[in-house]
Protein backbone atom coordinates (compact mmCIF):
# COMPACT_ATOMS: atom_id res chain seq x y z
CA UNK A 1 92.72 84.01 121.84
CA UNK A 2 93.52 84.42 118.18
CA UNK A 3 97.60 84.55 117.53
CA UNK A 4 98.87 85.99 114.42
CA UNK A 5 100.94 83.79 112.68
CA UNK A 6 103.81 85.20 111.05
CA UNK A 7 103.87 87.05 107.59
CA UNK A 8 106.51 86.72 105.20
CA UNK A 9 107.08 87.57 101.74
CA UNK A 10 109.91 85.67 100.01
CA UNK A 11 111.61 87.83 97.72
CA UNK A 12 109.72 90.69 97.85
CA UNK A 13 111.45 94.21 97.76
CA UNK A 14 110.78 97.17 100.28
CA UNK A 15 108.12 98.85 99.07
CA UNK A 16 106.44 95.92 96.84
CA UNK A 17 103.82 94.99 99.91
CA UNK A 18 100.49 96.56 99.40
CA UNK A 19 97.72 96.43 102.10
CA UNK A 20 93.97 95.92 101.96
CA UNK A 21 91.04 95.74 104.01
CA UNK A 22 88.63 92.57 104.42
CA UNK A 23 85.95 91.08 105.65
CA UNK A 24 84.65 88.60 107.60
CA UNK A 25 80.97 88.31 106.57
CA UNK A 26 78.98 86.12 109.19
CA UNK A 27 75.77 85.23 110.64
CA UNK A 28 74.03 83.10 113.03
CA UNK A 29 71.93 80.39 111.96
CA UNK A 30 69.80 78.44 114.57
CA UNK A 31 73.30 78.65 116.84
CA UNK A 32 75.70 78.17 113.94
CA UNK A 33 78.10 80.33 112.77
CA UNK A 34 77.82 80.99 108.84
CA UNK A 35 80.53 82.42 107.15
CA UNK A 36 80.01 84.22 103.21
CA UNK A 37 82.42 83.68 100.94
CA UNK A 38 82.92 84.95 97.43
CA UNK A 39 84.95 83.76 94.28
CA UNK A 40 87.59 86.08 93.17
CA UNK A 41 86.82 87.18 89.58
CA UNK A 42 89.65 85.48 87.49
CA UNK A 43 90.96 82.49 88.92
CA UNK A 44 87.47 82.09 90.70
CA UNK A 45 88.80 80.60 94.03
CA UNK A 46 86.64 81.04 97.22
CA UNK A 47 87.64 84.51 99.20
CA UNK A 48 86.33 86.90 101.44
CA UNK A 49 85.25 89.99 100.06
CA UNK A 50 88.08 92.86 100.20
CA UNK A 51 90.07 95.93 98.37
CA UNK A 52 92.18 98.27 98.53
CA UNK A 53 92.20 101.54 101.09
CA UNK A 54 89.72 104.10 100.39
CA UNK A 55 90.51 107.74 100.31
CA UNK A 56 89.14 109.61 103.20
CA UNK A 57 87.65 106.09 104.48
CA UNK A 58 88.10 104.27 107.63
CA UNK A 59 89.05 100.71 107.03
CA UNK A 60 85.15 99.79 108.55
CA UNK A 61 83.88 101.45 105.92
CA UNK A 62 85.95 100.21 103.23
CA UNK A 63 85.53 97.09 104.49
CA UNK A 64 81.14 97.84 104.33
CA UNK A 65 82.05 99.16 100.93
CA UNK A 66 83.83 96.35 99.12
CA UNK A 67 81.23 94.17 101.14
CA UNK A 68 78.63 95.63 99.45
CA UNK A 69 80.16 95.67 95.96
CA UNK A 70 81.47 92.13 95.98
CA UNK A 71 78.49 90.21 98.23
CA UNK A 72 75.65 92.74 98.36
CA UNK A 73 75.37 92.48 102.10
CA UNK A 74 74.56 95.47 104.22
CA UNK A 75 75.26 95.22 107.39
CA UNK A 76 77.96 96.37 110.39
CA UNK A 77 81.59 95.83 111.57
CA UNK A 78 81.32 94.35 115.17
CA UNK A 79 85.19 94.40 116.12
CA UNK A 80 88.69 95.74 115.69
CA UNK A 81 90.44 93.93 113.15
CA UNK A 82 90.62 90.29 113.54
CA UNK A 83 93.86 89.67 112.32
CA UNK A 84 96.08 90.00 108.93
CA UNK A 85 96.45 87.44 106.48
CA UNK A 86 98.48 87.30 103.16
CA UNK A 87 98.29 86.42 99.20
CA UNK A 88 99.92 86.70 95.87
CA UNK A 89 97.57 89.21 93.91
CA UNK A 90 97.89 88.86 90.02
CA UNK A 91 97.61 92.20 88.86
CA UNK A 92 95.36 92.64 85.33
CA UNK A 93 98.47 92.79 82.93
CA UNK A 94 99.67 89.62 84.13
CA UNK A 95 103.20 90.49 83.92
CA UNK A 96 103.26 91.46 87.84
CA UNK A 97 102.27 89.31 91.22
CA UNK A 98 102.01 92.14 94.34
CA UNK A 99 102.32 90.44 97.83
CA UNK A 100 99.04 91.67 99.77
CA UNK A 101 98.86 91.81 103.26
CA UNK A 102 94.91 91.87 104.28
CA UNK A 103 93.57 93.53 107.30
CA UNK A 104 90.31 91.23 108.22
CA UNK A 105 87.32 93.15 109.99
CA UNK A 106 84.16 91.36 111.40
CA UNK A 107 81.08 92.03 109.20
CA UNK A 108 77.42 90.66 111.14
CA UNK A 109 75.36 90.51 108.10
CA UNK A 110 71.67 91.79 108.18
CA UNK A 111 70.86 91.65 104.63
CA UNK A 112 71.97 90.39 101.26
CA UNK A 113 70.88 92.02 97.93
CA UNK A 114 69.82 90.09 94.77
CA UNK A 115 71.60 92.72 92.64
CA UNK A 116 75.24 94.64 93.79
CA UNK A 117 77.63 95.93 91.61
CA UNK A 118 79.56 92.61 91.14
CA UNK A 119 76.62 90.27 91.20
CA UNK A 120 77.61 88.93 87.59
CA UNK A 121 80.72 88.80 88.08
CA UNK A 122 81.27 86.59 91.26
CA UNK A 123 79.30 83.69 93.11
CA UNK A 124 78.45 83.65 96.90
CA UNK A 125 77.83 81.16 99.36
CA UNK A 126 77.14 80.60 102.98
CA UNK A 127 78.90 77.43 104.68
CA UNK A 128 79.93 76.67 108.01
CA UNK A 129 83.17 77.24 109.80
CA UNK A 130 84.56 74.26 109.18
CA UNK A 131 83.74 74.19 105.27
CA UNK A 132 85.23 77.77 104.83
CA UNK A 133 88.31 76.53 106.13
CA UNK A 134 88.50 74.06 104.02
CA UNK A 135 87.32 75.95 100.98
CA UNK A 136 89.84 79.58 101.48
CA UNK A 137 93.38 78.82 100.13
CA UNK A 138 95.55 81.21 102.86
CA UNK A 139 96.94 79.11 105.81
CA UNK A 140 96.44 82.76 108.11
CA UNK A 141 92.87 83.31 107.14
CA UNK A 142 92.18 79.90 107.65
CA UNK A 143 93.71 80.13 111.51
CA UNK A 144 91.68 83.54 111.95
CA UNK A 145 88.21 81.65 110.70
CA UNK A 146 88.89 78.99 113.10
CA UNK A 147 89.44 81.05 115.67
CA UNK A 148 86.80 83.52 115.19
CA UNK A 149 84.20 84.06 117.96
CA UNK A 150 80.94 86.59 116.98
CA UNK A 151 80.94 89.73 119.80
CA UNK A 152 84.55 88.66 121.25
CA UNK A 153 87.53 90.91 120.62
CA UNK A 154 90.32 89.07 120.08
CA UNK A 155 93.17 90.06 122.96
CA UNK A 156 96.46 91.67 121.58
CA UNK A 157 99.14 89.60 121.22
C-alpha cells in the first residue's frame, strides 16, 4: 500500500502553491519494471515528464499530453493518481521559486517517437526501479516509485 508522506512548504504564502499533473512512464521488460525519465530543461536533473493543468482537460490527458511533448511516448493512464509529490520550480525570470505540488498518474508506454516537440531540448532514458530512485531528487516521488506496482491501485489512505 503506497502512504503519502506529508507535504510541506516552508514559508510559502496561501495562495503561492501551484499544482501539476505527472507521469509515471513505465514498461515491462522480460518481467522488469522500466521506468522513463526525462531531464528538466535548465538545470537538466532527471524528472518525470509533467505540466501544468490543461483547460478543458482531464488530468489523464494532460498527463498523455505533456508525456507526449516531453518523452514522445504514446500510450495510456492505467490508474487513479498514484500519489503527490513536491518541488521548488524556478520560474524563467529567475527572480521567483513557486512550490509545486505534482499529481503523479500511471502511464504503460506502447510507443516512443524519435521526434516530439521537446526532443532537442531534453534527454530520456529507461532504468530500473531501483536506479530511478536513485537518479529523481524528491524524497515523495522517490517513496511513490518504490512503491509502485503496474495494474494495482494503490488503497486510500
Amino acid at each position: 500500500m503506497i502512504k503519502q508522506l506529508p507535504i510541506s512548504f516552508e514559508g510559502a504564502r496561501k495562495g503561492q502553491v501551484r499544482s501539476q499533473f505527472a507521469a509515471l512512464c513505465y514498461r515491462m521488460r522480460n518481467g522488469n519494471l522500466q521506468i522513463l525519465l526525462v531531464t528538466s530543461r535548465r538545470s537538466k536533473r532527471w524528472i518525470v515528464p509533467k505540466g501544468w493543468p490543461m483547460h478543458a482537460k482531464t488530468p489523464e490527458a494532460a498527463v498523455l499530453q505533456e508525456a507526449w511533448e516531453e518523452a514522445g511516448v504514446t500510450g495510456h493512464v492505467t490508474g487513479g493518481c498514484l500519489g503527490v509529490y513536491s518541488y521548488a520550480k524556478e520560474m524563467r525570470d529567475d527572480s521567483v521559486t513557486l512550490p509545486i505540488i505534482a499529481l503523479l498518474y500511471p502511464v504503460e508506454v506502447k510507443a516512443r517517437a524519435k521526434s516530439f516537440p521537446e526532443a532537442g531540448q531534453r534527454r530520456c532514458k529507461w532504468v530500473s526501479r531501483r536506479k530511478a530512485i536513485k537518479l529523481v531528487k524528491e524524497p515523495e516521488l522517490r517513496r511513490i516509485i518504490r512503491d509502485f506496482q503496474p495494474g494495482i491501485q494503490p488503497a486510500s489512505a
